[in-house]
C-alpha atoms as a PDB file:
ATOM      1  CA  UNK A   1       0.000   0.000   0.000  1.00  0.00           C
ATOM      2  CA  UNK A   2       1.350   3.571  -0.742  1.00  0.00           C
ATOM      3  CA  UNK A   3       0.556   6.365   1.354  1.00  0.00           C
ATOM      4  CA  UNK A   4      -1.016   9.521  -0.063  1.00  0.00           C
ATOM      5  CA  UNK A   5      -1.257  13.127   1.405  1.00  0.00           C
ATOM      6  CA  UNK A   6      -3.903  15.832  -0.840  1.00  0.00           C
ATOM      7  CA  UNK A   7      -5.329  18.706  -0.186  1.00  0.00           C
ATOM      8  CA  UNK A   8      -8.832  19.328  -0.577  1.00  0.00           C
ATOM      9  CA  UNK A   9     -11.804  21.861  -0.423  1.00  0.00           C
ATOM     10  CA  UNK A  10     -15.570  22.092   0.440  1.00  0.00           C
ATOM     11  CA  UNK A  11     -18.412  24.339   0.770  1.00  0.00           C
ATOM     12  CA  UNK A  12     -19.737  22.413   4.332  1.00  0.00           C
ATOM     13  CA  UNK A  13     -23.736  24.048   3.372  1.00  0.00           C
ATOM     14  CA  UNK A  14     -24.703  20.349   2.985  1.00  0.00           C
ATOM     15  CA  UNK A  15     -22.684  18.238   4.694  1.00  0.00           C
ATOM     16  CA  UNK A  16     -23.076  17.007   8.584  1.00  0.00           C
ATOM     17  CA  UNK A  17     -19.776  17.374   9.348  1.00  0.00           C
ATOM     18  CA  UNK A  18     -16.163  16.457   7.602  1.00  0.00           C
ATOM     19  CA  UNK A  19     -16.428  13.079   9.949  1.00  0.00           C
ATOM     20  CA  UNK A  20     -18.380   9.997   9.132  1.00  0.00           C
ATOM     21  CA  UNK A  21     -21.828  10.046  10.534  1.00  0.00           C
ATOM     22  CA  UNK A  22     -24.624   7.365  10.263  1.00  0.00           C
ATOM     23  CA  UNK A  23     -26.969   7.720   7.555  1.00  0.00           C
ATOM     24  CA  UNK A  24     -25.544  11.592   7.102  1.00  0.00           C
ATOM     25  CA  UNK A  25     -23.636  12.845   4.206  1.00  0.00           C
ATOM     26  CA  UNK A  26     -20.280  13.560   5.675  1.00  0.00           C
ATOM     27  CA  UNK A  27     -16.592  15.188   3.135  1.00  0.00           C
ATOM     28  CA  UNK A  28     -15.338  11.945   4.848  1.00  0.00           C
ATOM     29  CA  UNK A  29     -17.831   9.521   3.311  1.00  0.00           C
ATOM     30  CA  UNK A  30     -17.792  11.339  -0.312  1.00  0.00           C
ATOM     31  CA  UNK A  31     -14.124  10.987  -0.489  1.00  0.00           C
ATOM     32  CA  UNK A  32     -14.160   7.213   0.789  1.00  0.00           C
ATOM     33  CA  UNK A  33     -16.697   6.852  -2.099  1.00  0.00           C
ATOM     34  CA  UNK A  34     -15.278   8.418  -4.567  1.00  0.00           C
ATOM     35  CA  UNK A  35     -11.949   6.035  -3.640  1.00  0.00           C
ATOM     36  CA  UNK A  36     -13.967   3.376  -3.832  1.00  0.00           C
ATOM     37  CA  UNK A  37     -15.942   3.721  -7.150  1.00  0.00           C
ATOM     38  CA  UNK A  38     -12.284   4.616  -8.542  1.00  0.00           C
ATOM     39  CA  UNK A  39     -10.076   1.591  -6.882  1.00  0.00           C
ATOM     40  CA  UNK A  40     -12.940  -0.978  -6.117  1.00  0.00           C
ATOM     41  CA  UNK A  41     -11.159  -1.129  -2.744  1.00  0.00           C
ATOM     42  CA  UNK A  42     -12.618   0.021   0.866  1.00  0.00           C
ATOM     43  CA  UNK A  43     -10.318   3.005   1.161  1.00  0.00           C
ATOM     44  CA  UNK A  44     -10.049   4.493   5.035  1.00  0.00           C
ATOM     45  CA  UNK A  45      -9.350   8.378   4.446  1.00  0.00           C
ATOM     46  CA  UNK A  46      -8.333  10.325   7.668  1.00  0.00           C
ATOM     47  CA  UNK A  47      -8.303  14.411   8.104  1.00  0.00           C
ATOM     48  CA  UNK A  48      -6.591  17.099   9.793  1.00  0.00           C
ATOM     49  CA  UNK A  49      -9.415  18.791  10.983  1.00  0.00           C
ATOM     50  CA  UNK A  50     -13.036  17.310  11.851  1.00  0.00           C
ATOM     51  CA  UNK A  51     -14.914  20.580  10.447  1.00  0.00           C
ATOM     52  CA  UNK A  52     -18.878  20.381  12.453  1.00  0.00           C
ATOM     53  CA  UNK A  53     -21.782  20.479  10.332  1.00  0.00           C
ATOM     54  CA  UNK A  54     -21.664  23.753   8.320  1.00  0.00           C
ATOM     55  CA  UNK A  55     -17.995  24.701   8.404  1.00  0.00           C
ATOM     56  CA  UNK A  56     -15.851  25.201   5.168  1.00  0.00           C
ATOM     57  CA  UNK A  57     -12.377  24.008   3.960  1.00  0.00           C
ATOM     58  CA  UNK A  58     -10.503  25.763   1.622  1.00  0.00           C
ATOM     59  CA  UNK A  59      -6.630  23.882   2.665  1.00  0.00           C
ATOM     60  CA  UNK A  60      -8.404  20.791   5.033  1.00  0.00           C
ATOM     61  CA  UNK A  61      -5.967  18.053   4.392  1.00  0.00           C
ATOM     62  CA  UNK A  62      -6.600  14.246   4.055  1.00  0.00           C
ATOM     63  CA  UNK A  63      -4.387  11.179   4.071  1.00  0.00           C
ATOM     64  CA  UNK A  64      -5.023   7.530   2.892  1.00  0.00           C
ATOM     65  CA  UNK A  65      -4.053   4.551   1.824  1.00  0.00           C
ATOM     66  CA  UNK A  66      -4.110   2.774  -1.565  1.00  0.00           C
ATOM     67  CA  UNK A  67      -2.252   0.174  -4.104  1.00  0.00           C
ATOM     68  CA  UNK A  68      -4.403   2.199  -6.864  1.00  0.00           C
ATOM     69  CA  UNK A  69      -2.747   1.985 -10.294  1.00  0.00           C
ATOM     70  CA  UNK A  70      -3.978   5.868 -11.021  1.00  0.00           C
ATOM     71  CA  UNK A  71      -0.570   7.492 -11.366  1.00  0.00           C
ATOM     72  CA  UNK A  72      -0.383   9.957  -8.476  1.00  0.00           C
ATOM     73  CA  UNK A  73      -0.497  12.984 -10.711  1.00  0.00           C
ATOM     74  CA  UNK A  74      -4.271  11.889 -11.789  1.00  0.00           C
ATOM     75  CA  UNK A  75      -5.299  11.389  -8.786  1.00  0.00           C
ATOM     76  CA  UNK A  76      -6.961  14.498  -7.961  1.00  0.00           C
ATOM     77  CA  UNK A  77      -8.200  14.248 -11.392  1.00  0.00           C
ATOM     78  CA  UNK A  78      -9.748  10.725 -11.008  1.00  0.00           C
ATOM     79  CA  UNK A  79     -11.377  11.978  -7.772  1.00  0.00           C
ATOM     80  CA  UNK A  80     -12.907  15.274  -9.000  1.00  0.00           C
ATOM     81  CA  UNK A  81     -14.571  13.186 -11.689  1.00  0.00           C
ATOM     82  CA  UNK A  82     -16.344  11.280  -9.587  1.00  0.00           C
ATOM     83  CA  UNK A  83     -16.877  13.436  -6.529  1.00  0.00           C
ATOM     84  CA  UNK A  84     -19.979  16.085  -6.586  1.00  0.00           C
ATOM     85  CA  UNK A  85     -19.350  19.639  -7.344  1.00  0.00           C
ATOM     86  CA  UNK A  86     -18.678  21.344  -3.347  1.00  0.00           C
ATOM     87  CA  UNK A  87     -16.076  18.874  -2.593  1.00  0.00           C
ATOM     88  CA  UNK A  88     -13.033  18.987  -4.657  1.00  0.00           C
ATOM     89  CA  UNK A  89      -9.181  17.683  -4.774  1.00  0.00           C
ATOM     90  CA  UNK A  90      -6.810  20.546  -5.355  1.00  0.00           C
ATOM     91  CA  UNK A  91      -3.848  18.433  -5.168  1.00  0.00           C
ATOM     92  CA  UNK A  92      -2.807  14.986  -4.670  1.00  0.00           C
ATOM     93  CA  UNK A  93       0.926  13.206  -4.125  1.00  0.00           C
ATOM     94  CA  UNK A  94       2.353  10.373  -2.649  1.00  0.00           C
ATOM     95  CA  UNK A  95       4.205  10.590   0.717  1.00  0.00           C
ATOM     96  CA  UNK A  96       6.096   9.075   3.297  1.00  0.00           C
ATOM     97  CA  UNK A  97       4.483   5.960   5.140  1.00  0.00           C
ATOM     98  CA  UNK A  98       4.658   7.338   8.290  1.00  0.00           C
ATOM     99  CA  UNK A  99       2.562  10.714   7.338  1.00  0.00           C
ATOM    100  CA  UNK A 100      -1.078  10.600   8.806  1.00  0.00           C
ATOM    101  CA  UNK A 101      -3.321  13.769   8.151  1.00  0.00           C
ATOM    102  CA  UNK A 102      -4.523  14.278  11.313  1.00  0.00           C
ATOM    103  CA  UNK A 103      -1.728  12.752  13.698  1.00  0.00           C
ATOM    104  CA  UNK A 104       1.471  14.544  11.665  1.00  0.00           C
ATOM    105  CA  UNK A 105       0.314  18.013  11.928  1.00  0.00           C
ATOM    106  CA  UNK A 106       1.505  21.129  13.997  1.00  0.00           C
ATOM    107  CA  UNK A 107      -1.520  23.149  13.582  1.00  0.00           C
ATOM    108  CA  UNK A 108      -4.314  24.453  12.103  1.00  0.00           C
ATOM    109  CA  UNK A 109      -5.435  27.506  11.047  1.00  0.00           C
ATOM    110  CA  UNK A 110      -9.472  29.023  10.523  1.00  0.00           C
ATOM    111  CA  UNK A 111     -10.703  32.209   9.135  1.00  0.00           C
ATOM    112  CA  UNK A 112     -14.168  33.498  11.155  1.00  0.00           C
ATOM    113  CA  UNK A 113     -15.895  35.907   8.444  1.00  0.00           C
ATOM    114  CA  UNK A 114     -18.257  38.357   9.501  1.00  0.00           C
ATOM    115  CA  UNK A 115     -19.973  41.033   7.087  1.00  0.00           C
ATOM    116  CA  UNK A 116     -20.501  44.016   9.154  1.00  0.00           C
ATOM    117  CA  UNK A 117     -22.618  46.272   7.576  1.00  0.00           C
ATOM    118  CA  UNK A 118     -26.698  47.125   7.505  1.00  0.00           C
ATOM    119  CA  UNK A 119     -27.717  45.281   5.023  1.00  0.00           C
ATOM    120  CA  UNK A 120     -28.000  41.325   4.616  1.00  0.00           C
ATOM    121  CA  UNK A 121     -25.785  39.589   1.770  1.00  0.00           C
ATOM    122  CA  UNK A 122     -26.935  37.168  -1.305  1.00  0.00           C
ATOM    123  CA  UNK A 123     -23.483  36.418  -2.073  1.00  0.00           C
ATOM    124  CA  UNK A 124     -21.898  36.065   0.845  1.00  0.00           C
ATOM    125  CA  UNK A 125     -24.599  34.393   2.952  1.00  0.00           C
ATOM    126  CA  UNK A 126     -23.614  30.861   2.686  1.00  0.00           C
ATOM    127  CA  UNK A 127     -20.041  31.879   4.157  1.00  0.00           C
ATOM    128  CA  UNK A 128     -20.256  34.926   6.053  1.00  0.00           C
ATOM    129  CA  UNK A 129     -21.877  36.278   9.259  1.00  0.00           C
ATOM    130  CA  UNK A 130     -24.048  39.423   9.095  1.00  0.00           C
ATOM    131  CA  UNK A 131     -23.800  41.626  12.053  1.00  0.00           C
ATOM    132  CA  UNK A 132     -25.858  44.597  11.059  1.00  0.00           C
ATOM    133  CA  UNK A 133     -24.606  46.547  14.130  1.00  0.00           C
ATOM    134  CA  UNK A 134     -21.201  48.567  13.916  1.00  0.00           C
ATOM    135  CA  UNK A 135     -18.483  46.814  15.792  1.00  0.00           C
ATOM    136  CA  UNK A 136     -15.811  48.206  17.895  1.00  0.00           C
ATOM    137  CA  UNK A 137     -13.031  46.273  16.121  1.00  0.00           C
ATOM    138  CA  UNK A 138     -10.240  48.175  18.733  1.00  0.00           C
ATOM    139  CA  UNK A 139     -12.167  47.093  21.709  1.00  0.00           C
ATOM    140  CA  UNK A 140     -12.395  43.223  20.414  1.00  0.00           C
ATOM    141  CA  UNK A 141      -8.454  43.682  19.094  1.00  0.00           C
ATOM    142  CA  UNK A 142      -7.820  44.285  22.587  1.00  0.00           C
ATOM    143  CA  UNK A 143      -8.730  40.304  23.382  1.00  0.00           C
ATOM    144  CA  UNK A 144      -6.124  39.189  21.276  1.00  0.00           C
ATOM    145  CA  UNK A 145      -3.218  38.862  23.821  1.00  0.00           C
ATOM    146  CA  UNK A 146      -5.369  36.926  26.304  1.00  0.00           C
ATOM    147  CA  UNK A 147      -5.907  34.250  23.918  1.00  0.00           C
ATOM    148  CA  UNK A 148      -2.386  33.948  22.570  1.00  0.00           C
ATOM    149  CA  UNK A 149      -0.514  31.571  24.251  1.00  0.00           C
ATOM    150  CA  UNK A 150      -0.333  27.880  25.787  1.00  0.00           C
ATOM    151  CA  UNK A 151      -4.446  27.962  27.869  1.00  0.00           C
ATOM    152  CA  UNK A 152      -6.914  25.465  29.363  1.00  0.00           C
ATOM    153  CA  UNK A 153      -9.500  26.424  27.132  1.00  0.00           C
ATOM    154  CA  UNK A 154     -11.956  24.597  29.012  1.00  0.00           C
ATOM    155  CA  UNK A 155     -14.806  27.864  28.766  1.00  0.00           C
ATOM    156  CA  UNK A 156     -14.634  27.679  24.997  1.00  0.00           C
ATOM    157  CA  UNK A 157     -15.545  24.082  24.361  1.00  0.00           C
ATOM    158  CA  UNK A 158     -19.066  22.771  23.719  1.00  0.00           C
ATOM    159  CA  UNK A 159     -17.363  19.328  24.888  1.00  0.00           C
ATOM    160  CA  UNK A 160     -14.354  18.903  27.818  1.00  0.00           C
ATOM    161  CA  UNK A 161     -14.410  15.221  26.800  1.00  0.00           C
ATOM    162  CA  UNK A 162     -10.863  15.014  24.970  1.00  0.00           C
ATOM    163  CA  UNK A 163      -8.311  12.491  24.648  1.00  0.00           C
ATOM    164  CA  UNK A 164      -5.672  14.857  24.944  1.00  0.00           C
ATOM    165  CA  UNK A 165      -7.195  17.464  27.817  1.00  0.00           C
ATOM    166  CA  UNK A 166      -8.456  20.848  27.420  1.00  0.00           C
ATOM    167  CA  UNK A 167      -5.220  22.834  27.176  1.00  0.00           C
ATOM    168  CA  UNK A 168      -4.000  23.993  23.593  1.00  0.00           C
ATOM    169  CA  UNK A 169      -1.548  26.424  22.729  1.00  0.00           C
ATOM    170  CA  UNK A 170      -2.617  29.646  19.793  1.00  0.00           C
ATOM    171  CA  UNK A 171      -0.250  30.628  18.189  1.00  0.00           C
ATOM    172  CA  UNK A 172      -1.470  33.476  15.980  1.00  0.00           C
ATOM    173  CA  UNK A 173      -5.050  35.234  17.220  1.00  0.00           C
ATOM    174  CA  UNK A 174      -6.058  37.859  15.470  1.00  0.00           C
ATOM    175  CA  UNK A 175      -8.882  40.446  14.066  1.00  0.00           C
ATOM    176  CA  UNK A 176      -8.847  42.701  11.388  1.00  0.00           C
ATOM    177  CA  UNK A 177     -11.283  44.726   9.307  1.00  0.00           C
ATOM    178  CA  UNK A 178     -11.173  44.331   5.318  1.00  0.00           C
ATOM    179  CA  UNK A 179     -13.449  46.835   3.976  1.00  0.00           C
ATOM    180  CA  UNK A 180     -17.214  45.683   5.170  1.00  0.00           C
ATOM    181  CA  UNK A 181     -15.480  42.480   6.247  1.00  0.00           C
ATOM    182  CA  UNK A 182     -14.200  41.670  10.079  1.00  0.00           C
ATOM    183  CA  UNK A 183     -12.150  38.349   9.587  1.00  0.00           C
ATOM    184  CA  UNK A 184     -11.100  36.681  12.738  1.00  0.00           C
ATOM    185  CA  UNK A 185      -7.653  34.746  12.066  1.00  0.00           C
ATOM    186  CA  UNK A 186      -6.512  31.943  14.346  1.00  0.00           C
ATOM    187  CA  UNK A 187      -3.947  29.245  14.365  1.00  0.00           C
ATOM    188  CA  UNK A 188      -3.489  26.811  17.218  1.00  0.00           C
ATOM    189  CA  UNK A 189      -1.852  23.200  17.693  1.00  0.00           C
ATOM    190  CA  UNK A 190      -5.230  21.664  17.915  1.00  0.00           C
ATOM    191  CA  UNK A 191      -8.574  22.927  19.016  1.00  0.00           C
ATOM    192  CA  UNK A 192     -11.901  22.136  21.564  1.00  0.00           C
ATOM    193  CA  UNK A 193     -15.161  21.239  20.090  1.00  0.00           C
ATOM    194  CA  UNK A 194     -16.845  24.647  19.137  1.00  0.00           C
ATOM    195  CA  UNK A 195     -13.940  26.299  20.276  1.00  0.00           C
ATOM    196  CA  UNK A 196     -13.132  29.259  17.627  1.00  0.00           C
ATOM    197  CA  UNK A 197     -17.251  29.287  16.807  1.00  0.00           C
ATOM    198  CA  UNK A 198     -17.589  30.529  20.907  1.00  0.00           C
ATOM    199  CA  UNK A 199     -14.392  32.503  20.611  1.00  0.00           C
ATOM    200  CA  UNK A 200     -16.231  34.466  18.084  1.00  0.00           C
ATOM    201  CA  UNK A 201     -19.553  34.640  19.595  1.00  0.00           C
ATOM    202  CA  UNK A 202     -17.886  36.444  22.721  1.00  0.00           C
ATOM    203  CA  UNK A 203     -15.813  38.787  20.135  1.00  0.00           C
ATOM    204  CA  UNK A 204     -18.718  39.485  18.938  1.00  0.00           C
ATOM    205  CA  UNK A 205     -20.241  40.728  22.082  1.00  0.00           C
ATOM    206  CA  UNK A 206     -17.026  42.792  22.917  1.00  0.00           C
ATOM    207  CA  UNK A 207     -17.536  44.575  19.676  1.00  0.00           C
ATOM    208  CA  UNK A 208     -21.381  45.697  20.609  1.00  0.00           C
ATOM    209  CA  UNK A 209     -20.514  46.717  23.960  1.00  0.00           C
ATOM    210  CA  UNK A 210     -22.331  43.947  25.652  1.00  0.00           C
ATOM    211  CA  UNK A 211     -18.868  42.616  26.925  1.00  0.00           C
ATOM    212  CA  UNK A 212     -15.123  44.189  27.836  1.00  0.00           C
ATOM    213  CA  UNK A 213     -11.792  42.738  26.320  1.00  0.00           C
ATOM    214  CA  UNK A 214     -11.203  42.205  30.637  1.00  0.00           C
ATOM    215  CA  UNK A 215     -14.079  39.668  30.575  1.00  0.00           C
ATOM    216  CA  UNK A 216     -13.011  37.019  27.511  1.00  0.00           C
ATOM    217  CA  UNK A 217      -9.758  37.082  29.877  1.00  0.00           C
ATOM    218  CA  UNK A 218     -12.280  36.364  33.047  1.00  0.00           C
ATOM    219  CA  UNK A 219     -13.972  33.438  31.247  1.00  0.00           C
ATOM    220  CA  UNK A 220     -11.153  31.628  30.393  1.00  0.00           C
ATOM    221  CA  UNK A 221      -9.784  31.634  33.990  1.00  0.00           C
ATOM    222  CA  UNK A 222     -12.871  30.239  34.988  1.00  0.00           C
ATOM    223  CA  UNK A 223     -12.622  27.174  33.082  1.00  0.00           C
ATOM    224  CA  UNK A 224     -16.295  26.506  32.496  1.00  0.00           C
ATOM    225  CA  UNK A 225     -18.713  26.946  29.528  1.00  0.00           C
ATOM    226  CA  UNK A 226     -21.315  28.710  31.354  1.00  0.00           C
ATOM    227  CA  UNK A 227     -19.095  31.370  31.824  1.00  0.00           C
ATOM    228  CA  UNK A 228     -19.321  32.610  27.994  1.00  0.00           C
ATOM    229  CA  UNK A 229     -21.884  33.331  25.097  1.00  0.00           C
ATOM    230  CA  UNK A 230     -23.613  32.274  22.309  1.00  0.00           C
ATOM    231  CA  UNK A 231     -21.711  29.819  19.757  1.00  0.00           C
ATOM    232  CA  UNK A 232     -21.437  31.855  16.563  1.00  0.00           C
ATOM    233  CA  UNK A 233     -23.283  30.442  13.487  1.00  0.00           C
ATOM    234  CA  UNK A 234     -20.985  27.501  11.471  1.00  0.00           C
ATOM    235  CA  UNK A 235     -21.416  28.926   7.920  1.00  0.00           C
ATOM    236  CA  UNK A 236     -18.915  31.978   8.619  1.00  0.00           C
ATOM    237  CA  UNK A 237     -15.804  29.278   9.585  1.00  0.00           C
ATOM    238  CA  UNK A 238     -13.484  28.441   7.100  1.00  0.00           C
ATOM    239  CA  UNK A 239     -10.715  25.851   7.923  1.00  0.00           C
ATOM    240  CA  UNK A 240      -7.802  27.515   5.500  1.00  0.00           C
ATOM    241  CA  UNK A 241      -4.054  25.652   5.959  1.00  0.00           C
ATOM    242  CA  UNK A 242      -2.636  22.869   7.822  1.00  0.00           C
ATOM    243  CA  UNK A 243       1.053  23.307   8.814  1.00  0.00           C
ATOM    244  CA  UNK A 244       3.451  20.045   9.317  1.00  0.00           C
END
């Protein structure tokens, strides 16, 4: 068996999740059927990132492996042609044996995109939050510090139940405005369940007022999920590079 490493994108509208689920359409189970209708062979695909229900990919990466005769360059190819039109393969190659997708890498990065102006969006609306409100992008730049660093980020997960504890270290944390666009940037060594989605949904309340940069610093410290807000919506998180 050889050992492959590609890179691939999805729009997550209509997909439960990048993770197979029981009688759910899943990016896992369209890429294990796309391998299979291609190679004839059950084909076990594994990810970097387990994307919830909703959530985008535009650099999620996937490993697997195959004794395909498809010469590596076609893979991607051979997959596209198979695979429906919001999941694609942007690049496929073979790799060392010991690579794995998920286990392999040093972090992740997401892109939170919010669309902060009056009026709703048709473009955008499938990938972008709209906050009609104006938002105090100083006051919520003022929370990036706090988050920066090696935490128990225990407040920030919709589930504590991990193999590897609650602690994770950010490296980059980040907000910035782009025009009518507020895009959150964050890249950690691994992250909670729902952890950048409630991230955002207290960033969010920093920027209305509701909430002060001194307060995202409070619930973290407290190490419990009742201590923060809303999750924001899935549709505005993008999972956008893998590092190894």
């Amino acid at each position: 068996m050889r050992n492959y490493r590609a890179t691939v994108e999805y729009d997550g509208t209509d997909f439960a999740g990048f993770q197979l689920q029981l009688n759910q359409r899943t990016v896992q189970g369209d890429l294990e059927e796309a391998l299979f209708r291609l190679t004839k062979d059950m084909v076990r695909v594994h990810g970097a990132g387990r994307t919830d229900s909703g959530v985008h990919a535009i650099g999620q990466v996937i490993s697997f492996k195959s004794d395909t005769s498809i010469p590596k360059e076609r893979i991607s190819f051979a997959m596209n042609s198979v695979l429906k039109p919001d999941v694609r393969v942007l690049s496929a190659e073979e790799t060392d044996e010991r690579f794995h997708a998920r286990f392999s890498a040093v972090s992740r990065t997401y892109l939170y995109l919010i669309l902060n102006r009056p009026e709703p969006t048709a473009v955008w609306r499938r990938y972008a939050l709209h906050c009609a409100s104006p938002l105090d992008i100083g006051s919520m730049r003022e929370v990036e510090n706090s988050i920066i660093g090696t935490h128990d980020f225990s407040s920030w997960a919709n589930s504590i139940k991990e193999a590897n504890g609650t602690v994770r270290t950010v490296r980059q944390f980040h907000i910035r405005r782009v025009h009518e666009f507020v895009i959150v940037h964050i890249e950690a060594n691994g992250f909670l369940h729902g952890m950048v989605r409630n991230l955002v949904g207290a960033l969010l309340e920093v920027g209305a007022g509701k909430r002060t940069p001194e307060d995202i610093e409070r619930i973290t410290a407290c190490k419990d999920r009742r201590c923060a807000g809303p999750c924001a919506p899935a549709y505005g998180l993008c999972l956008v590079k893998v590092k190894y």
